[in-house]
Protein backbone atom coordinates (compact mmCIF):
# COMPACT_ATOMS: atom_id res chain seq x y z
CA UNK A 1 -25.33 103.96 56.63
CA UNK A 2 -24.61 105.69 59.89
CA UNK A 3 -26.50 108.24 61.36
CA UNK A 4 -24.08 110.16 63.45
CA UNK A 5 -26.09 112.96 62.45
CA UNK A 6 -25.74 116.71 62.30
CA UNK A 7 -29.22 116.74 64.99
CA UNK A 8 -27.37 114.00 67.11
CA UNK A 9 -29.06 115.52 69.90
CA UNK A 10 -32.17 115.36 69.52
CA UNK A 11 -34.85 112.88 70.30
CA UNK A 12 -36.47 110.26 67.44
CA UNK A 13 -39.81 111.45 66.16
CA UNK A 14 -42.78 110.08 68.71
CA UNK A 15 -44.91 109.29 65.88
CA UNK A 16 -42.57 106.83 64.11
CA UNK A 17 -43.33 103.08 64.75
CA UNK A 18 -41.44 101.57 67.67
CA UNK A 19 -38.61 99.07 66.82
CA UNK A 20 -38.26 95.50 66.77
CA UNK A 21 -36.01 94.04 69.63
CA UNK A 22 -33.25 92.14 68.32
CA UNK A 23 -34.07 88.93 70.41
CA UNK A 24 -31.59 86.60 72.00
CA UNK A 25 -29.02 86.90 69.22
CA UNK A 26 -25.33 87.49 70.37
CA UNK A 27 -24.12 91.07 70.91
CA UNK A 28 -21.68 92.40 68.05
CA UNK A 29 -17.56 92.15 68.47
CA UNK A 30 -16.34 94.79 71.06
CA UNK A 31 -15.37 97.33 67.94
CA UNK A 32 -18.72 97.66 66.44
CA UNK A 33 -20.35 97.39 69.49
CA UNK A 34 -17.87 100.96 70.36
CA UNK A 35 -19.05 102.29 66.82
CA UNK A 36 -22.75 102.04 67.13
CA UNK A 37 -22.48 103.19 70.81
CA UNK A 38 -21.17 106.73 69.72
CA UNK A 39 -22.56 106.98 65.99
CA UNK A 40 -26.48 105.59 66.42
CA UNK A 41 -28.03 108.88 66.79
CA UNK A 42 -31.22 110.33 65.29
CA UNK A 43 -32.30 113.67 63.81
CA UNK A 44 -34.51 115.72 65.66
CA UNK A 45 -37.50 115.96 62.95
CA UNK A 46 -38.43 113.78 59.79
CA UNK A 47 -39.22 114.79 56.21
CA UNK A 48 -41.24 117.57 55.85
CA UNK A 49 -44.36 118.70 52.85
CA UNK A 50 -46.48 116.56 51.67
CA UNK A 51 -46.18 113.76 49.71
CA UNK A 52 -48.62 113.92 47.22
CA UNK A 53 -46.46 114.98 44.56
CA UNK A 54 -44.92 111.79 44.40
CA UNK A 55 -46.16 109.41 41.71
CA UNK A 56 -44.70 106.19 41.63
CA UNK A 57 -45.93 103.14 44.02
CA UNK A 58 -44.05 100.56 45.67
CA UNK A 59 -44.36 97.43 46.93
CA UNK A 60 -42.13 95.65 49.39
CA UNK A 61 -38.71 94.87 47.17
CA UNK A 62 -37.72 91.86 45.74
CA UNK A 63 -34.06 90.73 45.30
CA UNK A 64 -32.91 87.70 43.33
CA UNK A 65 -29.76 87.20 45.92
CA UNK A 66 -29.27 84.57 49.16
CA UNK A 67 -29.22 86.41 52.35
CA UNK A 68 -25.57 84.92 54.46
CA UNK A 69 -26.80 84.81 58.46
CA UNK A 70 -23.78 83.14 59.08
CA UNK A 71 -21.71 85.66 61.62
CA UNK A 72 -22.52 87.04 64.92
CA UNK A 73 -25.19 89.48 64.00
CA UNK A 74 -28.93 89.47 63.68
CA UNK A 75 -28.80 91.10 60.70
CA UNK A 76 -27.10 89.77 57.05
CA UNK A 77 -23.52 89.99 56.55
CA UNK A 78 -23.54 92.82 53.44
CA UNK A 79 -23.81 90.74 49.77
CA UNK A 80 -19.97 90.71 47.47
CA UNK A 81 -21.34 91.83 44.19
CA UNK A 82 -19.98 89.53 41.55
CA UNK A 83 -16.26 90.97 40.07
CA UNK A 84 -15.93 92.83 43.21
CA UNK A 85 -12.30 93.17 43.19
CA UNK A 86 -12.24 94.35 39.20
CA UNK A 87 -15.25 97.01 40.61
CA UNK A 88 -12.78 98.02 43.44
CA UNK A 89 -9.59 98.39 40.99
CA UNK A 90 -12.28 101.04 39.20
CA UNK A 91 -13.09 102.50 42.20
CA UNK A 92 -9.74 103.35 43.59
CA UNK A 93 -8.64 104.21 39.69
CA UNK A 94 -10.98 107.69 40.24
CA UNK A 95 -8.69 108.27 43.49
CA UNK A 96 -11.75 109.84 44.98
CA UNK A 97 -12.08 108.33 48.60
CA UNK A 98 -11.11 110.42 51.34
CA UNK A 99 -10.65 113.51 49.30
CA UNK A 100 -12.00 117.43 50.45
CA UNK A 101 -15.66 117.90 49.84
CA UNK A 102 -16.37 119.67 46.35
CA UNK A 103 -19.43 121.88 45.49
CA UNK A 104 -20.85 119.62 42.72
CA UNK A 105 -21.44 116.69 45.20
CA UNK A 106 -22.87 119.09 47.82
CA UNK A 107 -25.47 120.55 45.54
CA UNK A 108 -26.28 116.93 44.55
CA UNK A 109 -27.13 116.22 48.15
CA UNK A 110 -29.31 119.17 48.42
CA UNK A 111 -31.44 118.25 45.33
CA UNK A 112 -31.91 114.64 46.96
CA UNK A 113 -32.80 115.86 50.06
CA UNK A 114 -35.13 118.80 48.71
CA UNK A 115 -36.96 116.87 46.15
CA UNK A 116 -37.61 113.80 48.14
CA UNK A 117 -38.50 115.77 52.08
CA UNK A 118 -36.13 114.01 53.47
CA UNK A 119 -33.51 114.74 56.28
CA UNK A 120 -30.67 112.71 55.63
CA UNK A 121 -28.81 112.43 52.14
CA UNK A 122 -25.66 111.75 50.60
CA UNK A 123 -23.29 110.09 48.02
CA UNK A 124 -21.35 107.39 48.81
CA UNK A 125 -19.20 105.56 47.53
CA UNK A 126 -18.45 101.58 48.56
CA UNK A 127 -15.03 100.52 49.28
CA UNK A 128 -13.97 96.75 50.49
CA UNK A 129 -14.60 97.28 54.19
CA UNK A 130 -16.75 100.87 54.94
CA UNK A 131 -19.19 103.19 52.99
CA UNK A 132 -17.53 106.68 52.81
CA UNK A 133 -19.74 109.71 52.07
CA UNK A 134 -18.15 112.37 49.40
CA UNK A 135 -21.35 114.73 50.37
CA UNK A 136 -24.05 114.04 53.01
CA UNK A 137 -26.59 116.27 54.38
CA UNK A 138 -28.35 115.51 58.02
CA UNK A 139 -24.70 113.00 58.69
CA UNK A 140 -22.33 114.21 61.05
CA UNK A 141 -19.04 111.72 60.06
CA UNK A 142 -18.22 110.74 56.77
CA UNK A 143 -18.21 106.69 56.62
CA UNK A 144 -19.64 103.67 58.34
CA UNK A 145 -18.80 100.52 57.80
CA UNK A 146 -19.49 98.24 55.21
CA UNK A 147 -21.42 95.76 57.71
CA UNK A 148 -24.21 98.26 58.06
CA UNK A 149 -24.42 99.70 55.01
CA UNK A 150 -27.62 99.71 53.15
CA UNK A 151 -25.93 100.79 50.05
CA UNK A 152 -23.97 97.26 50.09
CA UNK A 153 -27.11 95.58 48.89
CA UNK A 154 -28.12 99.01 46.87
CA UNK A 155 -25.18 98.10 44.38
CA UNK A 156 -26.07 94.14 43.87
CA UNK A 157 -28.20 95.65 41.10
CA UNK A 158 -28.33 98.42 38.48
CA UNK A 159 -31.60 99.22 39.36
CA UNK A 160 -32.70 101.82 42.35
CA UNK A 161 -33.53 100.10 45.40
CA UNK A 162 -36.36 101.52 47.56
CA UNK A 163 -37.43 100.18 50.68
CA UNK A 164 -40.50 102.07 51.97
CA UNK A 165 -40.26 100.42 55.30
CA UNK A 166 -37.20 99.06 56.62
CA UNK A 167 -39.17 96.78 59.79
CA UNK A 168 -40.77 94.22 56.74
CA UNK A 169 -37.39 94.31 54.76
CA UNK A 170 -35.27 90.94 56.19
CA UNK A 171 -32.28 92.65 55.25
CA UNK A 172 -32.59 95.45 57.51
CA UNK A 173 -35.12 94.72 60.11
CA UNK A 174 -33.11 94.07 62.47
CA UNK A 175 -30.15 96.31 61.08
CA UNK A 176 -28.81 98.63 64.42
CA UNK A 177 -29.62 101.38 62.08
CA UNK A 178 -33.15 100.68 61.98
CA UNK A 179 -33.63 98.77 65.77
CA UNK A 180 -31.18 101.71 67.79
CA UNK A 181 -31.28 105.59 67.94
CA UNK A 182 -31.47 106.37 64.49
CA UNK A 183 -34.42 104.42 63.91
CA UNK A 184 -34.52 104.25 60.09
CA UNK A 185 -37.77 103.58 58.50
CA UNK A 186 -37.31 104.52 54.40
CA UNK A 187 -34.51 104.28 52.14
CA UNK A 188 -34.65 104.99 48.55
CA UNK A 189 -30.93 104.95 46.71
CA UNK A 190 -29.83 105.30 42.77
CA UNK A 191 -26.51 103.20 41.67
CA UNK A 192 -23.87 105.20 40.39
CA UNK A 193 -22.68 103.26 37.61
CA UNK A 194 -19.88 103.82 35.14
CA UNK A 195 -19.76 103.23 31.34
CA UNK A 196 -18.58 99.41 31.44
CA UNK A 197 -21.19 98.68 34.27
CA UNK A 198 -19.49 98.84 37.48
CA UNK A 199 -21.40 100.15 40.42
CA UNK A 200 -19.32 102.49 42.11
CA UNK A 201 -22.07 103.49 45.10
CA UNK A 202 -25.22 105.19 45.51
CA UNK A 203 -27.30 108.51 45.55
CA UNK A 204 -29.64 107.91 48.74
CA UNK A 205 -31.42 109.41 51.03
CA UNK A 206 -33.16 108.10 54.75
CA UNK A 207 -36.09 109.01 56.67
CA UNK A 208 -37.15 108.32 60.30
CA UNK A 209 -40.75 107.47 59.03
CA UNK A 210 -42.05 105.20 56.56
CA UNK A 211 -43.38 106.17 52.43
CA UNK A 212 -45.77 104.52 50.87
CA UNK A 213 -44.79 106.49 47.35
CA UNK A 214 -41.34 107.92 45.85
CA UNK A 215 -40.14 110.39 43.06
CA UNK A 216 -37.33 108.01 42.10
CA UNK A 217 -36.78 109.20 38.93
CA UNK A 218 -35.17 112.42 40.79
CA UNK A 219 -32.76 110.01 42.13
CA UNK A 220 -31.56 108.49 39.48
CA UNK A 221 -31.02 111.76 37.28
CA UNK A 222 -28.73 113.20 40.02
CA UNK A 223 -26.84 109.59 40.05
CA UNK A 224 -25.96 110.26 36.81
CA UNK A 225 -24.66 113.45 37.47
CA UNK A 226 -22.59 112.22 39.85
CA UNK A 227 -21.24 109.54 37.63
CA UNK A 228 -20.74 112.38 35.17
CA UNK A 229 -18.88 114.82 37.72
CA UNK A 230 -16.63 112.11 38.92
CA UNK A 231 -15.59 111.05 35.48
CA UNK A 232 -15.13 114.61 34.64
CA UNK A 233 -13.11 114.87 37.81
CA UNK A 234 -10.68 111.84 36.90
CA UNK A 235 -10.04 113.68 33.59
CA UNK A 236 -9.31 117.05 34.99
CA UNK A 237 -6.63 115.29 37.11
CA UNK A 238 -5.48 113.29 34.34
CA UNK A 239 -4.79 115.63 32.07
CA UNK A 240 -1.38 117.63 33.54
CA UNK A 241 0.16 113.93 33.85
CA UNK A 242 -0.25 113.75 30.16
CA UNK A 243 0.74 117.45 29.42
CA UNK A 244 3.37 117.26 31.68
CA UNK A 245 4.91 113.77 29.79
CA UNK A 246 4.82 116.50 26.71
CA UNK A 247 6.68 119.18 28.27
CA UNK A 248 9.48 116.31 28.97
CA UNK A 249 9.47 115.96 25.51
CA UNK A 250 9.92 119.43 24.96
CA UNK A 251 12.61 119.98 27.94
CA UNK A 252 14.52 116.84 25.66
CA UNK A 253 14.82 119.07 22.46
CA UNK A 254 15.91 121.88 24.45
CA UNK A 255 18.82 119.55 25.57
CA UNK A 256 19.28 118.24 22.40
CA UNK A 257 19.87 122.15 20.90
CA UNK A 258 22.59 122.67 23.28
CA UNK A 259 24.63 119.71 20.88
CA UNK A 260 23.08 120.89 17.00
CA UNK A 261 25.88 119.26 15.33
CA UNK A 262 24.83 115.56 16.92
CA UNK A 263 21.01 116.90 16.29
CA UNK A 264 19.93 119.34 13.70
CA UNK A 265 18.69 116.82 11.36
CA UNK A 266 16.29 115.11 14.47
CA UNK A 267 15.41 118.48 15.12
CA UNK A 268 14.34 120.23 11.78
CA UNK A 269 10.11 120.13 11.98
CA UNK A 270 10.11 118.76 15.62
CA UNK A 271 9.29 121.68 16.73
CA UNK A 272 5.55 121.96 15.19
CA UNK A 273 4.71 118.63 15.66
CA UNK A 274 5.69 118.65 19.49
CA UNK A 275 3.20 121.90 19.55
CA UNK A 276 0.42 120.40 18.05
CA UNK A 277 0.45 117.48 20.19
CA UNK A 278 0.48 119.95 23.31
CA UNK A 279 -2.39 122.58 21.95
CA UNK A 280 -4.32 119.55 20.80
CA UNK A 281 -4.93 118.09 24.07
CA UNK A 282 -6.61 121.02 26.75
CA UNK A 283 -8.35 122.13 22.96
CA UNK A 284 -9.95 118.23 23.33
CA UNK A 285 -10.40 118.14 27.17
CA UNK A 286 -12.57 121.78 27.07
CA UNK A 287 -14.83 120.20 24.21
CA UNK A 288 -15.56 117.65 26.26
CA UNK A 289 -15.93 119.61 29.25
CA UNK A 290 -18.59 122.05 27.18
CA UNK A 291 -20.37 118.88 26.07
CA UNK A 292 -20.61 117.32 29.26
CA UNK A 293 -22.33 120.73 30.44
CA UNK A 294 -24.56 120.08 27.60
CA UNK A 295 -25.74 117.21 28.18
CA UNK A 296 -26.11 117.74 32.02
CA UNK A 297 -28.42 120.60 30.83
CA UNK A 298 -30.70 118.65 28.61
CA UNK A 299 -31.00 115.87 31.92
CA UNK A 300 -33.10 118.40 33.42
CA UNK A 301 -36.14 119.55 32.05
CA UNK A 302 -38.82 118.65 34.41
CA UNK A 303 -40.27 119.37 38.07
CA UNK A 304 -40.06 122.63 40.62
CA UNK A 305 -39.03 125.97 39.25
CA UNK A 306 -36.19 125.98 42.34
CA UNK A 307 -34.89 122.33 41.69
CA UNK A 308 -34.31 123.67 38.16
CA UNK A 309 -32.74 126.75 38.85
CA UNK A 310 -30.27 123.95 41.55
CA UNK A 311 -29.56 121.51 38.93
CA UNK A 312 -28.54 124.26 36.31
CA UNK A 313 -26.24 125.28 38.63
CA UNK A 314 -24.85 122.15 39.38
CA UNK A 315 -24.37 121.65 35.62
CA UNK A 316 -22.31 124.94 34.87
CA UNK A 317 -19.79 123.67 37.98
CA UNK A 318 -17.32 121.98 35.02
CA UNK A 319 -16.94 125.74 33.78
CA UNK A 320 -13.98 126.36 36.14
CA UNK A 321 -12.68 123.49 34.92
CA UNK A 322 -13.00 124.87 31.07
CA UNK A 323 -11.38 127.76 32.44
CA UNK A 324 -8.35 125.52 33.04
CA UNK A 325 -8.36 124.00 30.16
CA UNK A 326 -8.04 126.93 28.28
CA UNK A 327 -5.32 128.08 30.27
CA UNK A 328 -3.43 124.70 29.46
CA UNK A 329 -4.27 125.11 25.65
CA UNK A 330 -2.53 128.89 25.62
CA UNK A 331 0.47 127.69 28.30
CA UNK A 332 1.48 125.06 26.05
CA UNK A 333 0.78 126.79 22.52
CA UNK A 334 3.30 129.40 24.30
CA UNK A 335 5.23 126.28 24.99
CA UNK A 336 5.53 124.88 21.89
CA UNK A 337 5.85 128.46 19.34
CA UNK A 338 9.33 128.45 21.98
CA UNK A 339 10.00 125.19 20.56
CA UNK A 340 9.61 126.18 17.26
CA UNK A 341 12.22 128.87 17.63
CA UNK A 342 14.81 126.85 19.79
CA UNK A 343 14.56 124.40 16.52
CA UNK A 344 15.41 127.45 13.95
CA UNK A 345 17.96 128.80 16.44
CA UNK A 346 19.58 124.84 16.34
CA UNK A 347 19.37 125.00 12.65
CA UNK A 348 21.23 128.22 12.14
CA UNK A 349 23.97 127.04 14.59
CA UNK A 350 24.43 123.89 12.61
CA UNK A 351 24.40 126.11 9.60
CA UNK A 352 27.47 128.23 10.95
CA UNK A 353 29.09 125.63 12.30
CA UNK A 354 29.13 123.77 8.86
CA UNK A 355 30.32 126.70 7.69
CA UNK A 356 33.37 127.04 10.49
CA UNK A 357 34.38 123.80 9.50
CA UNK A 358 34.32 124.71 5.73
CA UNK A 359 36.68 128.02 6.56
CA UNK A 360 38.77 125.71 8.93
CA UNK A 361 39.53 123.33 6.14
């Protein structure tokens, strides 16, 4: 993770532990050596309250994956999680990177950062060469690359990864995010995995100082609220590409009317069907949308009366997109009771004209 932060002018904490040196290791390729020049930064203060609240211990982490040395760095290259291109193909099928910032992920950072005192959160999202942040609080630019991301190990297993201090971690003691400006000391990030398994990125946050404890049950609730929000997201952009394929359909029978004598037998009853299929789908999409509001509710149950009052408000962002959806649902009943009259109207035409011919004979 980068911390080209929001504070970038400040000075590190004095209190925090001073870093390792890197040794006699070679210096990093001219690029990255430009990137950590201008984004290693550090915020001017740490996490604030006190800690007590927090009830789960931690010992140093364990991971069940070889460390690769192997490049010019003192630090490991970041681990390929097995199937990564199939977890990249997912990825880019939520066409999500590089898109505006949205309220939902922004409130998501807030909770993280609130509930765990800590200055620096965000949710990323890990694509084959950089980390890119849809929300961050405490980070001034919005991706890093991939070679100092913490997240790239985060994602090498379903469970949350905390590392309470980053100097007795091997992976990331000698990370330029830990030994330069920044001078990270705690991480503690939640996968954010879809349905068939795939981890897409993390919830995380950072701290200048090390933990000995962390909530990370908090963590993991608003991962799945992410997961839930970008699913919900995919939908809501999926869903004129299917309406619109029906109003093709419909523009095709309004075509086929101008000719009734080739189509009035096609036509007769087209009309309702082609107008069920169109109500039926927004009527679908705003169930689900109510349900996944639902179900976001129930998630939350527990802990501060303010971090409540936040995550119900994070839940009831999907109303706007019932809204829509109901929109769509009365735009294309509209459409398709217009249908159902251009197919009487091609009737009665066929009707006459029958009848023309009849007189003409």
């Amino acid at each position: 993770m980068s911390c080209i932060l929001s504070h970038a002018n400040g000075q590190a904490n004095p209190q925090a532990p001073p870093a390792p040196t890197t040794g006699t290791s070679s210096s990093p390729p001219p690029r990255e050596e430009h990137w950590e020049a201008q984004n290693f930064h550090s915020p001017t203060g740490n996490s604030e309250g006190d800690l007590s609240h927090f009830t789960r211990d931690f010992q140093q982490p364990e991971f069940d994956y070889p460390l690769d040395f192997s490049w010019d760095h003192p630090w490991p290259k970041p681990p390929i999680v097995p199937g990564e291109s199939e977890r990249l193909e997912i990825l880019r099928g939520f066409d999500i990177m590089d898109t505006p910032s949205e309220d939902v992920f922004d409130i998501i950072c807030d909770l993280a950062s609130n509930a765990l005192k800590s200055p620096i959160a965000a949710v990323s999202l890990l694509d084959e060469d950089r980390e890119w942040f849809k929300a961050s609080v405490g980070l001034a630019q919005n991706e890093v690359p991939r070679s100092v991301s913490f997240c790239a190990h985060a994602i090498m297993s379903k469970e949350p990864m905390v590392v309470m201090d980053t100097l007795l971690d091997k992976r990331f003691a000698k990370n330029p995010l830990v030994t330069g400006a920044a001078k990270i000391r705690f991480y503690a990030g939640a996968p954010i995995c879809t349905p068939s398994g795939h981890l897409l990125g993390t919830v995380f946050v950072f701290d200048t100082q090390p933990r000995n404890t962390c909530d990370i049950a908090t963590l993991e609730k608003l991962s799945n609220v992410a997961m839930k929000n970008l699913e919900d997201r995919k939908n809501a952009v999926a869903a004129p590409l299917d309406n619109a394929a029906a109003v093709e359909v419909v523009e095709s029978d309004e075509q086929q009317a101008e000719a009734p004598k080739r189509v009035a037998e096609p036509l007769r009853g087209s009309g309702i069907g082609i107008a069920n299929q169109v109500v039926a789908q927004p009527v679908a999409g705003a169930s689900q949308d109510l349900v996944a509001a639902n179900a976001g509710d129930g998630q939350v149950t527990a802990g501060p009366k303010m971090e409540t009052m936040l995550m119900d408000l994070l839940c009831r962002t999907t109303e706007t997109q019932q809204q829509l959806a109901t929109q769509q649902g009365a735009m294309f009943h509209t459409l398709g009771q217009h249908t159902a009259d251009i197919d009487k109207l091609a009737t009665a035409m066929a009707r006459m004209e029958a009848k023309l011919d009849a007189m003409a004979e």
